[in-house]
Protein backbone atom coordinates (compact mmCIF):
# COMPACT_ATOMS: atom_id res chain seq x y z
CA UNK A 1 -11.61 -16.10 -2.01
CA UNK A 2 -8.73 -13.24 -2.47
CA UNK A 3 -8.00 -11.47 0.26
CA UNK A 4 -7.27 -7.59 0.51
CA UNK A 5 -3.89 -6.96 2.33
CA UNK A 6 -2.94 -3.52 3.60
CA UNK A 7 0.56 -3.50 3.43
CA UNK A 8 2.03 -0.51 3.87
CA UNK A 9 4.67 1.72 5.94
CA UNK A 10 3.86 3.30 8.90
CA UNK A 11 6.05 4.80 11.59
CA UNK A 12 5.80 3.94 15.45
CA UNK A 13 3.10 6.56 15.99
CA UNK A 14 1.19 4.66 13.35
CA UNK A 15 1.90 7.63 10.80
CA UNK A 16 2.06 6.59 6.74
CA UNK A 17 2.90 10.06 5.94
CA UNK A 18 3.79 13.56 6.47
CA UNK A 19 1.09 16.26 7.20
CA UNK A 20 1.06 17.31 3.59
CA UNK A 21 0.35 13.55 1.93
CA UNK A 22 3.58 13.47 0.27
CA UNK A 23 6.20 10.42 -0.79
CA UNK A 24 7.77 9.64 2.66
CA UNK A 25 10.25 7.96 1.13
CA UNK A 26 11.73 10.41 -2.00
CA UNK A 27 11.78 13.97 -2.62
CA UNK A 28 13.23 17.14 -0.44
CA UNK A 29 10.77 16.30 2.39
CA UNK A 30 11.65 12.37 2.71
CA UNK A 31 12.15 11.02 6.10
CA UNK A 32 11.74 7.26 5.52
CA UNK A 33 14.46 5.38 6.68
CA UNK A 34 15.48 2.98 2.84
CA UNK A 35 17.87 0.86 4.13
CA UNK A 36 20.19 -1.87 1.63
CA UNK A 37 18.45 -4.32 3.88
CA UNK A 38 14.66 -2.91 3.55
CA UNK A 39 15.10 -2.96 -0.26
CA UNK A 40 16.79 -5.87 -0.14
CA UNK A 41 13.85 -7.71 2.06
CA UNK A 42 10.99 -6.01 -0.54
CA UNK A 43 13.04 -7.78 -3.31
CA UNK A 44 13.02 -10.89 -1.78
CA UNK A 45 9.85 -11.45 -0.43
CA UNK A 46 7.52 -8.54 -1.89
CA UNK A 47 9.04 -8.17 -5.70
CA UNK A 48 5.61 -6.89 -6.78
CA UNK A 49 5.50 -4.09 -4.67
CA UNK A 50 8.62 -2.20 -5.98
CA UNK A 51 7.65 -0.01 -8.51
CA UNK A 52 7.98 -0.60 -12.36
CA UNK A 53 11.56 1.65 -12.35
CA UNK A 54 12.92 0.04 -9.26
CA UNK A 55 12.28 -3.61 -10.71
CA UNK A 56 13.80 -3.09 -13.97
CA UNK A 57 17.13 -1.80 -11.58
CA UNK A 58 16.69 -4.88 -9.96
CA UNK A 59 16.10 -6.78 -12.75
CA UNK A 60 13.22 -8.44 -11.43
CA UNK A 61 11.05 -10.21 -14.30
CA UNK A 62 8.97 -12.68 -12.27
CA UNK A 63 5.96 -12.53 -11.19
CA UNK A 64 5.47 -11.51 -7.59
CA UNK A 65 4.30 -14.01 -4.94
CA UNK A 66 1.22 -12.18 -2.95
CA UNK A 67 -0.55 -10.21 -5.22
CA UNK A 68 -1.69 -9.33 -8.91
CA UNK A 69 -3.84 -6.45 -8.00
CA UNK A 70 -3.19 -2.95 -6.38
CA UNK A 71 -5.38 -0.62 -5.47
CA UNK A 72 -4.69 3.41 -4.37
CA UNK A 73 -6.63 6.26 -3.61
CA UNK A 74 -6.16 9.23 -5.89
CA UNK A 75 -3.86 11.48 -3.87
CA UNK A 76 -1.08 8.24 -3.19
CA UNK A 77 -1.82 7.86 -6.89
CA UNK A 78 -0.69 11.23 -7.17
CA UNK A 79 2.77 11.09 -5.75
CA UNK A 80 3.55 8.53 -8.24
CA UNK A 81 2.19 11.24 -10.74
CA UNK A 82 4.27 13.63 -9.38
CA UNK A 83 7.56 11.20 -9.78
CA UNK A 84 6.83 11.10 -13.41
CA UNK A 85 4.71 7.64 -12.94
CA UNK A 86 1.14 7.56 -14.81
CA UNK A 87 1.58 3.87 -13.63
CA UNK A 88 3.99 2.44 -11.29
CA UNK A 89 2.54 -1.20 -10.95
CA UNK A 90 2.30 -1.42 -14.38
CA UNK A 91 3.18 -5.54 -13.61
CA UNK A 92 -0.15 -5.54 -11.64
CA UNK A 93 -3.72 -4.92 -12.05
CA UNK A 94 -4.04 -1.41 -10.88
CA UNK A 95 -6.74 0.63 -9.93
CA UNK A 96 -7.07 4.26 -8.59
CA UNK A 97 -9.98 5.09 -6.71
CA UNK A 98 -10.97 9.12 -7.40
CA UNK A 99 -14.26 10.82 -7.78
CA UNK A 100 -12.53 13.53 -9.07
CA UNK A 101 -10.36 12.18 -12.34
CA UNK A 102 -12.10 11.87 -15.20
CA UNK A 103 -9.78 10.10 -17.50
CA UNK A 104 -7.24 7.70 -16.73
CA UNK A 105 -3.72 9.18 -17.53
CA UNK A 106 -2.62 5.94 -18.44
CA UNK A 107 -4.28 2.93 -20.25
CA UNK A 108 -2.73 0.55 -17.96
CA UNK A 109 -3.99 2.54 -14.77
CA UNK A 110 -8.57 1.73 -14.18
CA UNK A 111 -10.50 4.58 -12.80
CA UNK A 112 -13.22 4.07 -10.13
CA UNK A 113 -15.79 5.90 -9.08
CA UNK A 114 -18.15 3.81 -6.97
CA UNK A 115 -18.37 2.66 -3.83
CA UNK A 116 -14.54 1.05 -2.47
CA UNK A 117 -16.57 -1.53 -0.53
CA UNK A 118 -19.03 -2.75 -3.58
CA UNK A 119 -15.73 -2.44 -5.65
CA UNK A 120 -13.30 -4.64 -3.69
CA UNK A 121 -16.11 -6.77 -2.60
CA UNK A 122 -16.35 -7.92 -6.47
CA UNK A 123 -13.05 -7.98 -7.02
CA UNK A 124 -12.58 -10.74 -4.18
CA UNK A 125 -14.93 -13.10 -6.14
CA UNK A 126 -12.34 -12.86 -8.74
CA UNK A 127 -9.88 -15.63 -9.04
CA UNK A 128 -6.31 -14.42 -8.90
CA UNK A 129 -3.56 -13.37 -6.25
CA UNK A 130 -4.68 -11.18 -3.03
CA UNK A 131 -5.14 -7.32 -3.62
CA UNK A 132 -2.61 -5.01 -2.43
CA UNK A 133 -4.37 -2.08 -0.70
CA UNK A 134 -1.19 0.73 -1.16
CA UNK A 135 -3.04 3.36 0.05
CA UNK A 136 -3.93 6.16 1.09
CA UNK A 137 -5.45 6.74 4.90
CA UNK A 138 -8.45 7.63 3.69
CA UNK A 139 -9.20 4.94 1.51
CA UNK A 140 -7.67 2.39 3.75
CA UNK A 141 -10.54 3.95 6.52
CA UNK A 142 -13.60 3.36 3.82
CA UNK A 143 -12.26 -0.55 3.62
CA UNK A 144 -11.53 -0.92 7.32
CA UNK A 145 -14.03 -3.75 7.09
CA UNK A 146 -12.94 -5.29 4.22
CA UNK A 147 -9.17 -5.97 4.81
CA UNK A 148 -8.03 -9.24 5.74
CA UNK A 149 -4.48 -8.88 6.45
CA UNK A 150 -2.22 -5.52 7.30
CA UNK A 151 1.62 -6.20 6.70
CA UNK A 152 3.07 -3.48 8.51
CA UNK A 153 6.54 -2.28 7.59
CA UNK A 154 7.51 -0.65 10.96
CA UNK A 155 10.04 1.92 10.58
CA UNK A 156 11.88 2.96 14.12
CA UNK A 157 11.01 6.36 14.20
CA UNK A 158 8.04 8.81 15.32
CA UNK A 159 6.89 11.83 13.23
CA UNK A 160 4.31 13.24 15.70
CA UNK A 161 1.53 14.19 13.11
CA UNK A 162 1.11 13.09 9.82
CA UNK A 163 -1.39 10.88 7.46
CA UNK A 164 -2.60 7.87 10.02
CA UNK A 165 -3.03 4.67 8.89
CA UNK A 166 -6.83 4.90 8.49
CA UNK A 167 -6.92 8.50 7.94
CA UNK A 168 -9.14 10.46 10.64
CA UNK A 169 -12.51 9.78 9.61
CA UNK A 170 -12.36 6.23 10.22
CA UNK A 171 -15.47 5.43 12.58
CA UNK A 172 -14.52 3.55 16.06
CA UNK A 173 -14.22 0.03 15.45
CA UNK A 174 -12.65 -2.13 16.95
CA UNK A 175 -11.21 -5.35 14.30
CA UNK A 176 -8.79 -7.83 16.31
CA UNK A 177 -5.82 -9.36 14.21
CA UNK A 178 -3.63 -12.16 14.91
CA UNK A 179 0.20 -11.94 14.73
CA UNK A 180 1.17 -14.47 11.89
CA UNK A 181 4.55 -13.66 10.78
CA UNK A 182 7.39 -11.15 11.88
CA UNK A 183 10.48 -10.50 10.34
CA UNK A 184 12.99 -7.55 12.08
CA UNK A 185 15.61 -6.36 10.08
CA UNK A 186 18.99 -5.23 11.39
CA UNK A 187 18.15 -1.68 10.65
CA UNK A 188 15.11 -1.78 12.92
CA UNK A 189 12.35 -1.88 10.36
CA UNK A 190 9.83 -4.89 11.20
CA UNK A 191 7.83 -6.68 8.81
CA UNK A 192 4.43 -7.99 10.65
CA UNK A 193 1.75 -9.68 9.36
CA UNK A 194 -1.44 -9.89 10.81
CA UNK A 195 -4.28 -11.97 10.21
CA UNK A 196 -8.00 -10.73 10.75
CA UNK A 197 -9.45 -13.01 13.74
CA UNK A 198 -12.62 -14.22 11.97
């Protein structure tokens, strides 16, 4: 069965954002540390994560390792909108969860409107790669249950408020993980990957 993976950034007070949602990592407001040797890592070991612009700079054609699939809630959706992206993964499967859009602004991007669980539940039983869960907070808080794996990218800094990495309506639950793979990089951004204790 596929597994859903949260990987995504998050600071050291377990922030994914800014208070306002935005790109952490582009635009006037950016505070995300992109160092050679983050990009460089993502390359390496995460080539399907880097957005359809930043691969062709790269010159990445193959196929990424981990996943096939990505899934976002509609406001991260929206800061790829904003950067002039209808669909940034347009390498992967990619589907934007919104009760609000209507239509799809690109052909290569699926709407859905149902219920995240039923959704991703059905998309497990699918053979294929694991599904990246990109975010947001909010959406990563409806699939609490449902994700098998977080790969953190720590960054070394604290923002103080922000967009947590379940959002704030997240009911109390406690999930245990187990640490299965760590990688620090000389900047001071860590890569850890933890498995859900089952």
């Amino acid at each position: 069965m596929r597994k859903l993976t949260y990987f995504i950034a998050a600071t050291l007070d377990g922030q994914i954002a800014g208070p306002d949602g935005s790109d952490p990592t582009s635009g006037p407001d950016a505070f995300w540390p992109v160092g050679e040797d983050y990009l460089q890592h993502l390359v390496e070991e995460f080539p399907e994560t880097l957005p359809g612009p930043a691969r062709e700079a790269f010159g990445i054609t193959a196929e990424g390792t981990h996943f096939d699939t990505a899934i976002e809630g509609r406001r991260t959706y929206q800061n790829g909108v904003d950067a002039g992206l209808t669909n940034a993964y347009p390498h992967l499967r990619h589907l934007v969860f919104s009760r609000t859009m209507t239509e799809s602004l690109d052909p290569g991007v699926e709407l859905v409107a149902t219920d995240p669980v039923e959704k991703v539940r059905e998309l497990k039983q699918q053979p294929g790669k694991d599904i990246w869960l990109l975010g947001g907070g909010e959406l990563a808080g409806a699939l609490h249950e449902e994700i098998d794996q977080l790969i953190i990218k720590l960054a070394p800094l604290t923002v103080g408020s922000g967009i947590p990495l379940f959002g704030t309506k997240t009911p109390f639950a406690p999930t245990y993980f187990t640490l299965t793979d760590s990688t620090i990089l000389p900047s001071g951004t860590a890569f850890l990957t933890y498995s859900k204790k089952s």
